[in-house]
N, C-alpha and C. Protein backbone atom coordinates (compact mmCIF):
# COMPACT_ATOMS: atom_id res chain seq x y z
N UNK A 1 -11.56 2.82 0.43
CA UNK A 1 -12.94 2.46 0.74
C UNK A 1 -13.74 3.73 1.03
N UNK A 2 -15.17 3.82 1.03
CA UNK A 2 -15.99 4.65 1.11
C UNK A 2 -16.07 4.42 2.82
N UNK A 3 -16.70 5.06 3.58
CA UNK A 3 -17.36 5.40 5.13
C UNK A 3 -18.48 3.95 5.30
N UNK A 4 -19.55 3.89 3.85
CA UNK A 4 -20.87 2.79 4.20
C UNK A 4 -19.61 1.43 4.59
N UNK A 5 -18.80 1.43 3.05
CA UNK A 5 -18.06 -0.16 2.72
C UNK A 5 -17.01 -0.53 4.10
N UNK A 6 -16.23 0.87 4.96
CA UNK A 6 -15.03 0.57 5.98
C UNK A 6 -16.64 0.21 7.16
N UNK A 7 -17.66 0.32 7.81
CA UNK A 7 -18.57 0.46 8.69
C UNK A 7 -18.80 -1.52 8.21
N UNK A 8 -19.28 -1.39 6.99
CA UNK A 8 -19.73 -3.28 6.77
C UNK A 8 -19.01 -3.99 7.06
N UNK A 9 -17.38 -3.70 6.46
CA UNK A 9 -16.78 -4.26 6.78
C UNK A 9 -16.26 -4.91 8.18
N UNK A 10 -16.18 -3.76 8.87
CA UNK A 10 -16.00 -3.64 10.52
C UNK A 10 -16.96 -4.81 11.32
N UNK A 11 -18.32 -4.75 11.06
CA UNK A 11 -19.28 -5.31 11.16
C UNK A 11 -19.12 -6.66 11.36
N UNK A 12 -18.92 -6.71 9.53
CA UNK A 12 -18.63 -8.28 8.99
C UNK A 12 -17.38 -8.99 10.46
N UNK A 13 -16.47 -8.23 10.57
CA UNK A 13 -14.77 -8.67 11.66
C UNK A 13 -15.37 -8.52 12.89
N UNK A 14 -16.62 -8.75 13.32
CA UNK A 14 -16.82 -8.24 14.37
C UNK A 14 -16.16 -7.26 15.26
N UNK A 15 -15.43 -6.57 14.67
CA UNK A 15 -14.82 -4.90 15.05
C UNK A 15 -15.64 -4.27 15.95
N UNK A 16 -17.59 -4.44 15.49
CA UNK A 16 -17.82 -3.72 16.34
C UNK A 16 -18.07 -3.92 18.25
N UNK A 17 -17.24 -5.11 17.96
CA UNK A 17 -17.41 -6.17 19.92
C UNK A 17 -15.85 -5.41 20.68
N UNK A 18 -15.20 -4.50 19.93
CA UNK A 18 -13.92 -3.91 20.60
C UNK A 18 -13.62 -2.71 20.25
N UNK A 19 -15.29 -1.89 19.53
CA UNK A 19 -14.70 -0.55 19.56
C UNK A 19 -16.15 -0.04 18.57
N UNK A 20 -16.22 0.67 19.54
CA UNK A 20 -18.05 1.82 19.86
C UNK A 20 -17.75 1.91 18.25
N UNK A 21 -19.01 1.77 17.08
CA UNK A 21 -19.04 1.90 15.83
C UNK A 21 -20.82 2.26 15.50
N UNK A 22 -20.28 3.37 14.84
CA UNK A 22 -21.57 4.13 14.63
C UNK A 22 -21.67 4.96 13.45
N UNK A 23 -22.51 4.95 12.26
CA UNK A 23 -22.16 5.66 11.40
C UNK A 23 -21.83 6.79 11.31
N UNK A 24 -22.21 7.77 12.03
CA UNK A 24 -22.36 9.04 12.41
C UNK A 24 -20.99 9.44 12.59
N UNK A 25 -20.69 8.83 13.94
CA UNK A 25 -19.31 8.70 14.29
C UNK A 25 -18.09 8.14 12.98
N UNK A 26 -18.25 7.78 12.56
CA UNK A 26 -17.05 6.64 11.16
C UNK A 26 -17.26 8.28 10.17
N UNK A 27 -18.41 8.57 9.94
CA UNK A 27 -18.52 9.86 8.85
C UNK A 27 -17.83 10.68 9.37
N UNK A 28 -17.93 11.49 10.50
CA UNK A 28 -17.61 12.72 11.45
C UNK A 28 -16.26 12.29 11.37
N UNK A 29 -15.47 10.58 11.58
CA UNK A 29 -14.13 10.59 11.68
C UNK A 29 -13.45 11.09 10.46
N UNK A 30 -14.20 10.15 9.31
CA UNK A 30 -13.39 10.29 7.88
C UNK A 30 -13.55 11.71 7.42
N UNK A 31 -14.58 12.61 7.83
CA UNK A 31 -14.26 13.96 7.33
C UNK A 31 -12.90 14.57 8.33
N UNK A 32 -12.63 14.38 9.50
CA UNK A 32 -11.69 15.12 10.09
C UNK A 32 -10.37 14.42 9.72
N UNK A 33 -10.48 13.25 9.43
CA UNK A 33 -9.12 12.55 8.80
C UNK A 33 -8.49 13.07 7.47
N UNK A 34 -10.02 14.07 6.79
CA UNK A 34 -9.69 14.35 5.63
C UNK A 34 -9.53 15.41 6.14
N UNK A 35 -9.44 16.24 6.46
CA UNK A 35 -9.42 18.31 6.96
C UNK A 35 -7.67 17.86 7.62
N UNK A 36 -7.52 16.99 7.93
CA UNK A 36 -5.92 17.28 8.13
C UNK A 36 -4.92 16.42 7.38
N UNK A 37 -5.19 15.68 6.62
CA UNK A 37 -4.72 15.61 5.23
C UNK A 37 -4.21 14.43 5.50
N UNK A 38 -4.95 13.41 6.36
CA UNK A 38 -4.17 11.91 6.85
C UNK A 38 -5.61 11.10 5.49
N UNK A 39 -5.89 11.78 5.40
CA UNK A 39 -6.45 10.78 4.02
C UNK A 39 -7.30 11.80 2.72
N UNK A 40 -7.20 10.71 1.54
CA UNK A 40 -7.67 11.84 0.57
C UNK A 40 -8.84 11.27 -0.58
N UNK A 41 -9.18 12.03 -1.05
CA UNK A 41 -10.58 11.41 -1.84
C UNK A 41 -9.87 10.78 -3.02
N UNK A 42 -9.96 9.46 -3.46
CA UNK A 42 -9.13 9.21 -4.17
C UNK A 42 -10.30 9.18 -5.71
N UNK A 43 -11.43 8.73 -5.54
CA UNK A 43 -12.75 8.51 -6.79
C UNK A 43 -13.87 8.71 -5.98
N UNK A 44 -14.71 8.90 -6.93
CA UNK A 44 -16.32 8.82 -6.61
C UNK A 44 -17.01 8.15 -7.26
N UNK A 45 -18.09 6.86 -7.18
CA UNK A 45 -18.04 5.77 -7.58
C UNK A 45 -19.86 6.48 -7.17
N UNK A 46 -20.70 5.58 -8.45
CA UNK A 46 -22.60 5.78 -8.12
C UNK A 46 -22.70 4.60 -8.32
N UNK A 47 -23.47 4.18 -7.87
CA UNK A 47 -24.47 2.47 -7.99
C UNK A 47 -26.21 2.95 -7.93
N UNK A 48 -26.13 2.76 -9.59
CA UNK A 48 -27.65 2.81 -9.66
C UNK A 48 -28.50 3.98 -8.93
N UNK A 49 -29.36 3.90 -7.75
CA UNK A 49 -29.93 5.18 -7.63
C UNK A 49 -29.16 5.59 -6.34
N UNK A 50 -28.38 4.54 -5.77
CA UNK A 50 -27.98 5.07 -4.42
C UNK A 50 -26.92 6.11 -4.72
N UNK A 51 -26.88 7.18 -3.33
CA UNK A 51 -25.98 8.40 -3.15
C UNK A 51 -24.19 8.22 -4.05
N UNK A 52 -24.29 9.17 -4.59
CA UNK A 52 -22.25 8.93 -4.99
C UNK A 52 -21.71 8.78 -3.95
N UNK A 53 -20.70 8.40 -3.74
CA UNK A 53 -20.00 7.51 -2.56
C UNK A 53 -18.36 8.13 -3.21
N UNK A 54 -17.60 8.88 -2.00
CA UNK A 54 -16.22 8.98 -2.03
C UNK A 54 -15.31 7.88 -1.21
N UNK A 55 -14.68 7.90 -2.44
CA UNK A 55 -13.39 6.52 -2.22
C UNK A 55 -12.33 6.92 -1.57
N UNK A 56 -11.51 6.50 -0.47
CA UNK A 56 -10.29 7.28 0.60
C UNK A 56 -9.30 6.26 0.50
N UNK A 57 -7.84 7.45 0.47
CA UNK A 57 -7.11 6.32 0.03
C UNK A 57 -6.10 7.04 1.35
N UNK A 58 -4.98 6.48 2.22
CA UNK A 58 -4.45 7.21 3.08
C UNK A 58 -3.10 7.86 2.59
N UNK A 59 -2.85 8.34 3.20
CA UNK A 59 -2.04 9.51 2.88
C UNK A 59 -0.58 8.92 3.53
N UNK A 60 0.72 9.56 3.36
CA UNK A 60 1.92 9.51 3.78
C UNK A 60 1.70 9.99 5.43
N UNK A 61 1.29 10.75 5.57
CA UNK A 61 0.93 11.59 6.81
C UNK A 61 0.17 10.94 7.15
N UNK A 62 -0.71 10.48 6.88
CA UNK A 62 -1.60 9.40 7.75
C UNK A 62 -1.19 8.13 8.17
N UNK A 63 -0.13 7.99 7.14
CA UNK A 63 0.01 5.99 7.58
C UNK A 63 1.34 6.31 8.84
N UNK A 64 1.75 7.24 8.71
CA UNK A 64 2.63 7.63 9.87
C UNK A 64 2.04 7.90 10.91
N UNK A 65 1.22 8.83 11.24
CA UNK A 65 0.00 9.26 12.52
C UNK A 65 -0.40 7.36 12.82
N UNK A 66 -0.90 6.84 12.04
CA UNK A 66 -1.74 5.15 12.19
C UNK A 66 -0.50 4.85 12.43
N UNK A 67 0.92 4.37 12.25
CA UNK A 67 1.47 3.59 12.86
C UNK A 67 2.21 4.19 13.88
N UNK A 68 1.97 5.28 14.31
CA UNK A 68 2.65 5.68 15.70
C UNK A 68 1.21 5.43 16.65
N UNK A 69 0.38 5.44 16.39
CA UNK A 69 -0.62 5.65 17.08
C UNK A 69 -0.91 3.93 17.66
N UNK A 70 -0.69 3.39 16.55
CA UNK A 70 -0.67 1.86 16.66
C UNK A 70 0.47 1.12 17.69
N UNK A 71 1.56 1.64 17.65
CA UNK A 71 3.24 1.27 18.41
C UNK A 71 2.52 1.63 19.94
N UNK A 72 1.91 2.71 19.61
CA UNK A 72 1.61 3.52 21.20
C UNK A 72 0.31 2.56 21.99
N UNK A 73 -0.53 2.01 21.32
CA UNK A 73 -1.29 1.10 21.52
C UNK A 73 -0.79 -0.03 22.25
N UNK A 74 -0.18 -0.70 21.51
CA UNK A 74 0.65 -1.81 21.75
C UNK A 74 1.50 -1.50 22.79
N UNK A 75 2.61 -1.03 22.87
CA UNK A 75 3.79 -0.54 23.54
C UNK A 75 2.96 -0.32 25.07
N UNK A 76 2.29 0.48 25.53
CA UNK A 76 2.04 1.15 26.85
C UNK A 76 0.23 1.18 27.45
N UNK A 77 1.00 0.39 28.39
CA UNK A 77 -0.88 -0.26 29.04
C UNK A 77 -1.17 1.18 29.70
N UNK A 78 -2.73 1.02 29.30
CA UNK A 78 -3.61 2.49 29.85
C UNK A 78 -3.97 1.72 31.00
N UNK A 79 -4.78 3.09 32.12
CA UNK A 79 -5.95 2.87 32.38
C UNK A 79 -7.21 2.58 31.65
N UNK A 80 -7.58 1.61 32.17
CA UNK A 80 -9.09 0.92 31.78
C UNK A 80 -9.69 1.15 32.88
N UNK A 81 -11.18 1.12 32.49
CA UNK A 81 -12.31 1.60 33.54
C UNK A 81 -12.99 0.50 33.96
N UNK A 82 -12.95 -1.00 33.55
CA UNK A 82 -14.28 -2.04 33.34
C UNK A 82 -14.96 -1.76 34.22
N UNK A 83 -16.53 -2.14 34.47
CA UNK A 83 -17.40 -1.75 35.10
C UNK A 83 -17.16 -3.08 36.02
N UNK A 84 -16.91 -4.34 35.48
CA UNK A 84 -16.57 -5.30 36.86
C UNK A 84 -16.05 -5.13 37.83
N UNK A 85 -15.09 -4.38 37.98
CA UNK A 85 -13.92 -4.06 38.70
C UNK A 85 -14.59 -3.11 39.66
N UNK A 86 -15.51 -2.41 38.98
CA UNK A 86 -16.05 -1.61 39.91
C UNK A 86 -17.54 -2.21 41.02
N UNK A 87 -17.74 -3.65 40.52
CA UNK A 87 -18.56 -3.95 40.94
C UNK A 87 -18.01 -5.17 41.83
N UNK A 88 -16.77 -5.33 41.77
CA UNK A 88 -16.01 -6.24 42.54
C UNK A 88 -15.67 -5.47 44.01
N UNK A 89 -15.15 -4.23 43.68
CA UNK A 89 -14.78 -3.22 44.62
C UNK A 89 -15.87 -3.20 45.54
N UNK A 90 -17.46 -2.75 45.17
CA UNK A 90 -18.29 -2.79 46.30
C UNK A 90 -19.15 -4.34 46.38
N UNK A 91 -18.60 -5.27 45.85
CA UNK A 91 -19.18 -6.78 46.41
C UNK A 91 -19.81 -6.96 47.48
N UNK A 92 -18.88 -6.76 48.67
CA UNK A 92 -18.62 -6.84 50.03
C UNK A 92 -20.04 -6.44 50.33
N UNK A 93 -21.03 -5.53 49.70
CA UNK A 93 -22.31 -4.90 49.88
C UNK A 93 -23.27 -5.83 49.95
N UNK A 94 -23.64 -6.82 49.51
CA UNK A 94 -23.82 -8.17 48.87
C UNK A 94 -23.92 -9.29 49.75
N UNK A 95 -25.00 -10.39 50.74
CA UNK A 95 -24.67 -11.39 50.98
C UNK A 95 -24.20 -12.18 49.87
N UNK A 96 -23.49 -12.82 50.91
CA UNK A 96 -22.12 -14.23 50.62
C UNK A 96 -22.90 -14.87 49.34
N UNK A 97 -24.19 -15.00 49.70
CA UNK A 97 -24.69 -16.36 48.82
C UNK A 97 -25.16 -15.50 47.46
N UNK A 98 -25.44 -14.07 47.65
CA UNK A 98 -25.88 -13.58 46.35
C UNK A 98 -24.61 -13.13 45.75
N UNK A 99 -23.75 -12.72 46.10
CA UNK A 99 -22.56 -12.44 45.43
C UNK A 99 -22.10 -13.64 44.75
N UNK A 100 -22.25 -14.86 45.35
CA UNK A 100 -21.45 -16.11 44.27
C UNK A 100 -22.24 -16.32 43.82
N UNK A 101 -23.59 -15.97 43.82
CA UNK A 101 -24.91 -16.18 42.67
C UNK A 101 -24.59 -15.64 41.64
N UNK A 102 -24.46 -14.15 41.83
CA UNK A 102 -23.89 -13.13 40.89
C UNK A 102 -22.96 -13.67 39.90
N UNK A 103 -21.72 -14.25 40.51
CA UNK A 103 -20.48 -14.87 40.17
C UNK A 103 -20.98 -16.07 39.37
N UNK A 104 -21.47 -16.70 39.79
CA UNK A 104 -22.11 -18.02 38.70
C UNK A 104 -22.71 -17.37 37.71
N UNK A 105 -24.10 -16.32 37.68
CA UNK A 105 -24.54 -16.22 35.82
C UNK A 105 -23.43 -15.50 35.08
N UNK A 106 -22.07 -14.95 36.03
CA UNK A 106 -21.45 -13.95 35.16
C UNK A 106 -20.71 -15.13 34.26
N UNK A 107 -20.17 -16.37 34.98
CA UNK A 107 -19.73 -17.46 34.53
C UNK A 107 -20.19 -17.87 33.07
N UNK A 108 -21.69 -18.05 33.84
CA UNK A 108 -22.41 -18.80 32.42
C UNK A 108 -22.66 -18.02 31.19
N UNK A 109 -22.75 -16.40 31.27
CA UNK A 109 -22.57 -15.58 30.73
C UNK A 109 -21.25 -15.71 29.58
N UNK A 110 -20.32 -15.93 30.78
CA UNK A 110 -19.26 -15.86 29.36
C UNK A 110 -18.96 -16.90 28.88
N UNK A 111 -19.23 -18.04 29.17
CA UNK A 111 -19.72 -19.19 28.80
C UNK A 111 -20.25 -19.03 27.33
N UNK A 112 -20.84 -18.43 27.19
CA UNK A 112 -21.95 -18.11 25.80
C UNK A 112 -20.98 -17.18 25.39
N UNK A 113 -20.78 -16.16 25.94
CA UNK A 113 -19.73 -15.16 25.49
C UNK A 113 -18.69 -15.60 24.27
N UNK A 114 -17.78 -16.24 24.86
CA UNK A 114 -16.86 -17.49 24.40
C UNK A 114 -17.17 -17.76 23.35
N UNK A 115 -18.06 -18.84 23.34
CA UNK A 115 -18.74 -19.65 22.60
C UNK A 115 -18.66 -19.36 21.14
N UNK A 116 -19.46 -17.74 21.23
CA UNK A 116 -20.01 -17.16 20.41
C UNK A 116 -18.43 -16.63 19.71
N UNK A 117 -17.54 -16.37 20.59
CA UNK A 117 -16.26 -15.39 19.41
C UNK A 117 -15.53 -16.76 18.74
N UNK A 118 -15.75 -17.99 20.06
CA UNK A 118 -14.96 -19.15 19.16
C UNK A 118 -15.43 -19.57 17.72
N UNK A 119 -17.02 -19.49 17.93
CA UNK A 119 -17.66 -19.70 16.31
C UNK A 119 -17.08 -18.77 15.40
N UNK A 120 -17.56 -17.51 16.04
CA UNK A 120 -16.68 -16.51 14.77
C UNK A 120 -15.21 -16.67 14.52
N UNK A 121 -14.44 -17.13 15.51
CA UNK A 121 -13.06 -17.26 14.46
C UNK A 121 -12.84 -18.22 14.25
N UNK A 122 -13.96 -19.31 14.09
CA UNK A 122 -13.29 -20.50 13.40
C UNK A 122 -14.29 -20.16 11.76
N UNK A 123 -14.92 -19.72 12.18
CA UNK A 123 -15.41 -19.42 10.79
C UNK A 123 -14.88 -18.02 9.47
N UNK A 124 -14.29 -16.99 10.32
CA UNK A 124 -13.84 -16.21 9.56
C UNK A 124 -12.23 -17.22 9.70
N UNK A 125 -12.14 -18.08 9.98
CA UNK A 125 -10.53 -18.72 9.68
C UNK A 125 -10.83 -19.87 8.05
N UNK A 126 -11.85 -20.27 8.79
CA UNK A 126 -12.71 -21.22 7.59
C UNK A 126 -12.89 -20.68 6.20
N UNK A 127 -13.26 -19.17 5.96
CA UNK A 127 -13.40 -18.05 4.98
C UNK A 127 -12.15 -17.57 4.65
N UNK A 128 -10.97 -18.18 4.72
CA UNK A 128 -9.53 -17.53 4.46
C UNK A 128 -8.83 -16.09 5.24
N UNK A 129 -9.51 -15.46 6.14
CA UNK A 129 -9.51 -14.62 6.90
C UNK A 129 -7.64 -15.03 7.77
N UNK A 130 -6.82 -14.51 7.21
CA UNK A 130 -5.80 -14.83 8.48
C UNK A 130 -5.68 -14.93 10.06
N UNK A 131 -5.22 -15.53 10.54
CA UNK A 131 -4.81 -15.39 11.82
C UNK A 131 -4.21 -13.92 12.23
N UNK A 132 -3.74 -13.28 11.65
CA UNK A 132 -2.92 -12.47 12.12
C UNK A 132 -4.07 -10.89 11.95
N UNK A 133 -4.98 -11.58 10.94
CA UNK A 133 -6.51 -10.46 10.86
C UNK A 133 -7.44 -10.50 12.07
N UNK A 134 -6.84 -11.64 12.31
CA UNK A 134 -8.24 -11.75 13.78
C UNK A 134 -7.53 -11.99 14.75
N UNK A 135 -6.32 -11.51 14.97
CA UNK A 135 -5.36 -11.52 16.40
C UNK A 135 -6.31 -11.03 17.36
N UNK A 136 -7.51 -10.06 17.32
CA UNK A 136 -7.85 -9.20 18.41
C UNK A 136 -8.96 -10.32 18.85
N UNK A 137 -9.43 -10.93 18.08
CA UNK A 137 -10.50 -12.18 18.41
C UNK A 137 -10.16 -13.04 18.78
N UNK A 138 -8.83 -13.37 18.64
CA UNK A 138 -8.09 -14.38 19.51
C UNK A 138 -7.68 -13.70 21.40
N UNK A 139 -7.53 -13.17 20.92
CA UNK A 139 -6.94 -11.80 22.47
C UNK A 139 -8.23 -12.14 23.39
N UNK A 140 -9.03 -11.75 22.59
CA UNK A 140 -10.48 -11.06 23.56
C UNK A 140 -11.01 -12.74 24.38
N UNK A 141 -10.89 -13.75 23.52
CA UNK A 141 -11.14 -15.38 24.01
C UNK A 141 -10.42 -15.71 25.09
N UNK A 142 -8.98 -15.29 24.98
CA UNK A 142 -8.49 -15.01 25.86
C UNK A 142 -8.72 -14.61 27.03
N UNK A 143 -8.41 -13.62 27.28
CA UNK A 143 -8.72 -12.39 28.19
C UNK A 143 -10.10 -13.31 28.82
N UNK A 144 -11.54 -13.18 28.11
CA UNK A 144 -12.75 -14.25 28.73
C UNK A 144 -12.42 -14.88 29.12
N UNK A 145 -11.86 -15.91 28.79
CA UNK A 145 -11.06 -17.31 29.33
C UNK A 145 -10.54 -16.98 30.97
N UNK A 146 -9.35 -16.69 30.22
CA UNK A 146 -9.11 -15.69 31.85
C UNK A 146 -10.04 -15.41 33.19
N UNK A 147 -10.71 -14.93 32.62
CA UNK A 147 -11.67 -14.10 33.50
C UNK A 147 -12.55 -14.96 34.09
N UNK A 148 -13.20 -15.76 33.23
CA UNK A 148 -13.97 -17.15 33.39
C UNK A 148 -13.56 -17.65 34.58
N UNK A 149 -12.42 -18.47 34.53
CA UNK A 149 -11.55 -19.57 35.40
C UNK A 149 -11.49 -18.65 36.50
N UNK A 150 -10.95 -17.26 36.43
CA UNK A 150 -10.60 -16.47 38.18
C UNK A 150 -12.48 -16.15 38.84
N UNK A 151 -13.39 -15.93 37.61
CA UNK A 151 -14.57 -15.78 38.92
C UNK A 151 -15.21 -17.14 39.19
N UNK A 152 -14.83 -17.93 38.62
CA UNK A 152 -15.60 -19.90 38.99
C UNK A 152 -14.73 -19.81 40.21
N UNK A 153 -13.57 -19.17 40.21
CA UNK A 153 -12.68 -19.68 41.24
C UNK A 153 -12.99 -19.18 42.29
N UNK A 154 -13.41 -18.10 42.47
CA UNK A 154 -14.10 -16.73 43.29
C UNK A 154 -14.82 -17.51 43.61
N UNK A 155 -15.99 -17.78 43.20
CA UNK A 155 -17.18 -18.22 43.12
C UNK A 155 -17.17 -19.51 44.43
N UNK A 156 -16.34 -20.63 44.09
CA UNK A 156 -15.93 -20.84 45.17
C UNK A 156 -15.50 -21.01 46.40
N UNK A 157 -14.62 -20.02 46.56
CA UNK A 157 -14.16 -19.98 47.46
C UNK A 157 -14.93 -18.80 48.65
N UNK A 158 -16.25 -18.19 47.88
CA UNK A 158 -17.42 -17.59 48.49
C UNK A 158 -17.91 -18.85 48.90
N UNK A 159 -18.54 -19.43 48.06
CA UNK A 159 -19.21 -20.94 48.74
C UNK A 159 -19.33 -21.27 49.47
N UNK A 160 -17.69 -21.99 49.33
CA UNK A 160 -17.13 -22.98 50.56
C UNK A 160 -16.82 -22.23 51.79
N UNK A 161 -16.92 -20.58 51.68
CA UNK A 161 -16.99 -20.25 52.82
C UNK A 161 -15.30 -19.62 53.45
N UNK A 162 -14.06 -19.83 52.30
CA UNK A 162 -12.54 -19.96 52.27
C UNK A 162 -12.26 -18.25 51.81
N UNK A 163 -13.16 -17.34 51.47
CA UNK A 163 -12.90 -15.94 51.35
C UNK A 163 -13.74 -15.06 52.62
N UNK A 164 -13.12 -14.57 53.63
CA UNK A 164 -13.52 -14.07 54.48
C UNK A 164 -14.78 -13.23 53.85
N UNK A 165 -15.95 -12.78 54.54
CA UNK A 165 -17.29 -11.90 54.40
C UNK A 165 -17.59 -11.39 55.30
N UNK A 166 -17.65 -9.82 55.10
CA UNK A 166 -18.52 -8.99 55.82
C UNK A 166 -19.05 -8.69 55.48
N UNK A 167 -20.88 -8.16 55.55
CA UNK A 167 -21.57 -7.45 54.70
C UNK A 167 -21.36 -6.35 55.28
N UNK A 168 -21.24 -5.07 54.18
CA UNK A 168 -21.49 -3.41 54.79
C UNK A 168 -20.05 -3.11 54.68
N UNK A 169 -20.22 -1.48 55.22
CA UNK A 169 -19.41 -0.55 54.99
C UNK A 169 -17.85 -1.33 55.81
N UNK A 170 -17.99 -2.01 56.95
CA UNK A 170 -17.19 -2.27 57.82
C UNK A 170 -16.58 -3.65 57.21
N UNK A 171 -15.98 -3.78 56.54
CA UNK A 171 -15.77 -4.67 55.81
C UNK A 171 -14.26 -5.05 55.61
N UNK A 172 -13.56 -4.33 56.70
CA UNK A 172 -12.05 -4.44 56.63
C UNK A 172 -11.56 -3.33 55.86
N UNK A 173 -12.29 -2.38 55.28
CA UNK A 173 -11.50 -0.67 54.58
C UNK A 173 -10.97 -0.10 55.92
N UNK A 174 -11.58 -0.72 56.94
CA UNK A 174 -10.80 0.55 58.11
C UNK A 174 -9.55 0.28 58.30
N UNK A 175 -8.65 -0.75 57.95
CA UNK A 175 -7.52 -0.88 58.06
C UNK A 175 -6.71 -0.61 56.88
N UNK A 176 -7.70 0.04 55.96
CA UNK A 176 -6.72 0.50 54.95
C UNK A 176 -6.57 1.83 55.05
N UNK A 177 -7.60 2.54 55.52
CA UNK A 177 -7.29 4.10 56.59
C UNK A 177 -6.30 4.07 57.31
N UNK A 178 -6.38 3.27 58.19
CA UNK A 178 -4.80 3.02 59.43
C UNK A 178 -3.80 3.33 58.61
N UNK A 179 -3.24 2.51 57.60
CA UNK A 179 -2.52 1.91 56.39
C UNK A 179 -1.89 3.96 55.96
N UNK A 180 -3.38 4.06 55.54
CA UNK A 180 -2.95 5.63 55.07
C UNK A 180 -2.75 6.85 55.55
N UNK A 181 -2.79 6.73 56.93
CA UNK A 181 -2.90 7.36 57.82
C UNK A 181 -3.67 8.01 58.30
N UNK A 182 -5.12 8.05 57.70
CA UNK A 182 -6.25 8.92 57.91
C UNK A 182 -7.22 7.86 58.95
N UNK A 183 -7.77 9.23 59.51
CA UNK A 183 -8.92 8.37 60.72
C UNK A 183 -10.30 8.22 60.22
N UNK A 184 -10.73 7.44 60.68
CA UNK A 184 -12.41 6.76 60.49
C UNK A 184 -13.26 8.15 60.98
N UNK A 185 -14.09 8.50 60.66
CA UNK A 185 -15.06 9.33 61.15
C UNK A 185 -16.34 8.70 61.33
């Protein structure tokens, strides 16, 4: 495939909902994929007035680099950064009632979220698209799903009043100082 046709494509798989896609970036990749010899110009193909377009085909050395790189993917959980996590961490900042406010549109949020990847893979399933092509669209429904059910549940148990609240700095971290041995200043 050419850089325009692998970018549409991506597009088309909604590829670009699990990984930053930018032309600039996809060009800048496929030239450095080509400078170390994990892929190679295989034709050059014109359509009418638009630019000649180079065709990439991968290399021995490349499909080895892609499937170690792929095993390593799979095989061994990273650090992840999500920004929720970080906004869970300072909650506590937050009255009770706006934090499960918070917690409810994030709900309804993925609510639509959902919604929206379930359409797409019943429709790229509908289009002959395999299951095993859209494993990552199945994952990600997942994972939402997930996430869904634990902040409704949150959400809750802010409510009803069943998750202890402090607002502010004093919020029960001082006993995780004790914990570490360092003192409060």
């Amino acid at each position: 495939m050419h850089p325009y046709e692998m970018a549409s494509r991506m597009r088309i798989r909604h590829h670009d909902e699990f990984i930053r896609l930018n032309f600039g970036t996809l060009y800048h990749t496929v030239e450095m994929l080509d400078r170390k010899g994990w892929i190679v110009p295989l034709e050059r193909e014109k359509e009418g007035r638009r630019p000649e377009r180079t065709i990439y085909q991968l290399t021995d050395s490349g499909r080895d680099v892609l499937t170690t790189t792929l095993a390593e993917l799979l095989r061994t959980p990273r650090k992840e950064y999500p920004h929720f996590a970080a906004g869970l961490m300072f909650m506590h900042h937050l009255k009770a009632k706006d934090a499960a406010g918070c917690l409810n549109e994030r709900a309804r949020s993925l609510d639509v979220i959902i919604a929206k990847f379930e359409a797409v893979l019943a429709e790229l399933l509908h289009h002959g698209v395999t299951r095993l092509a859209l494993i990552e669209v199945e994952h990600k429904i997942a994972m939402l799903d997930a996430e869904r059910r634990w902040v409704r549940q949150l959400e809750r148990e802010i409510s009803d009043g069943k998750l202890e609240w402090k607002v502010g700095i004093d919020s029960g971290h001082e006993a995780l100082r004790r914990i570490h041995g360092q003192r409060a200043h």
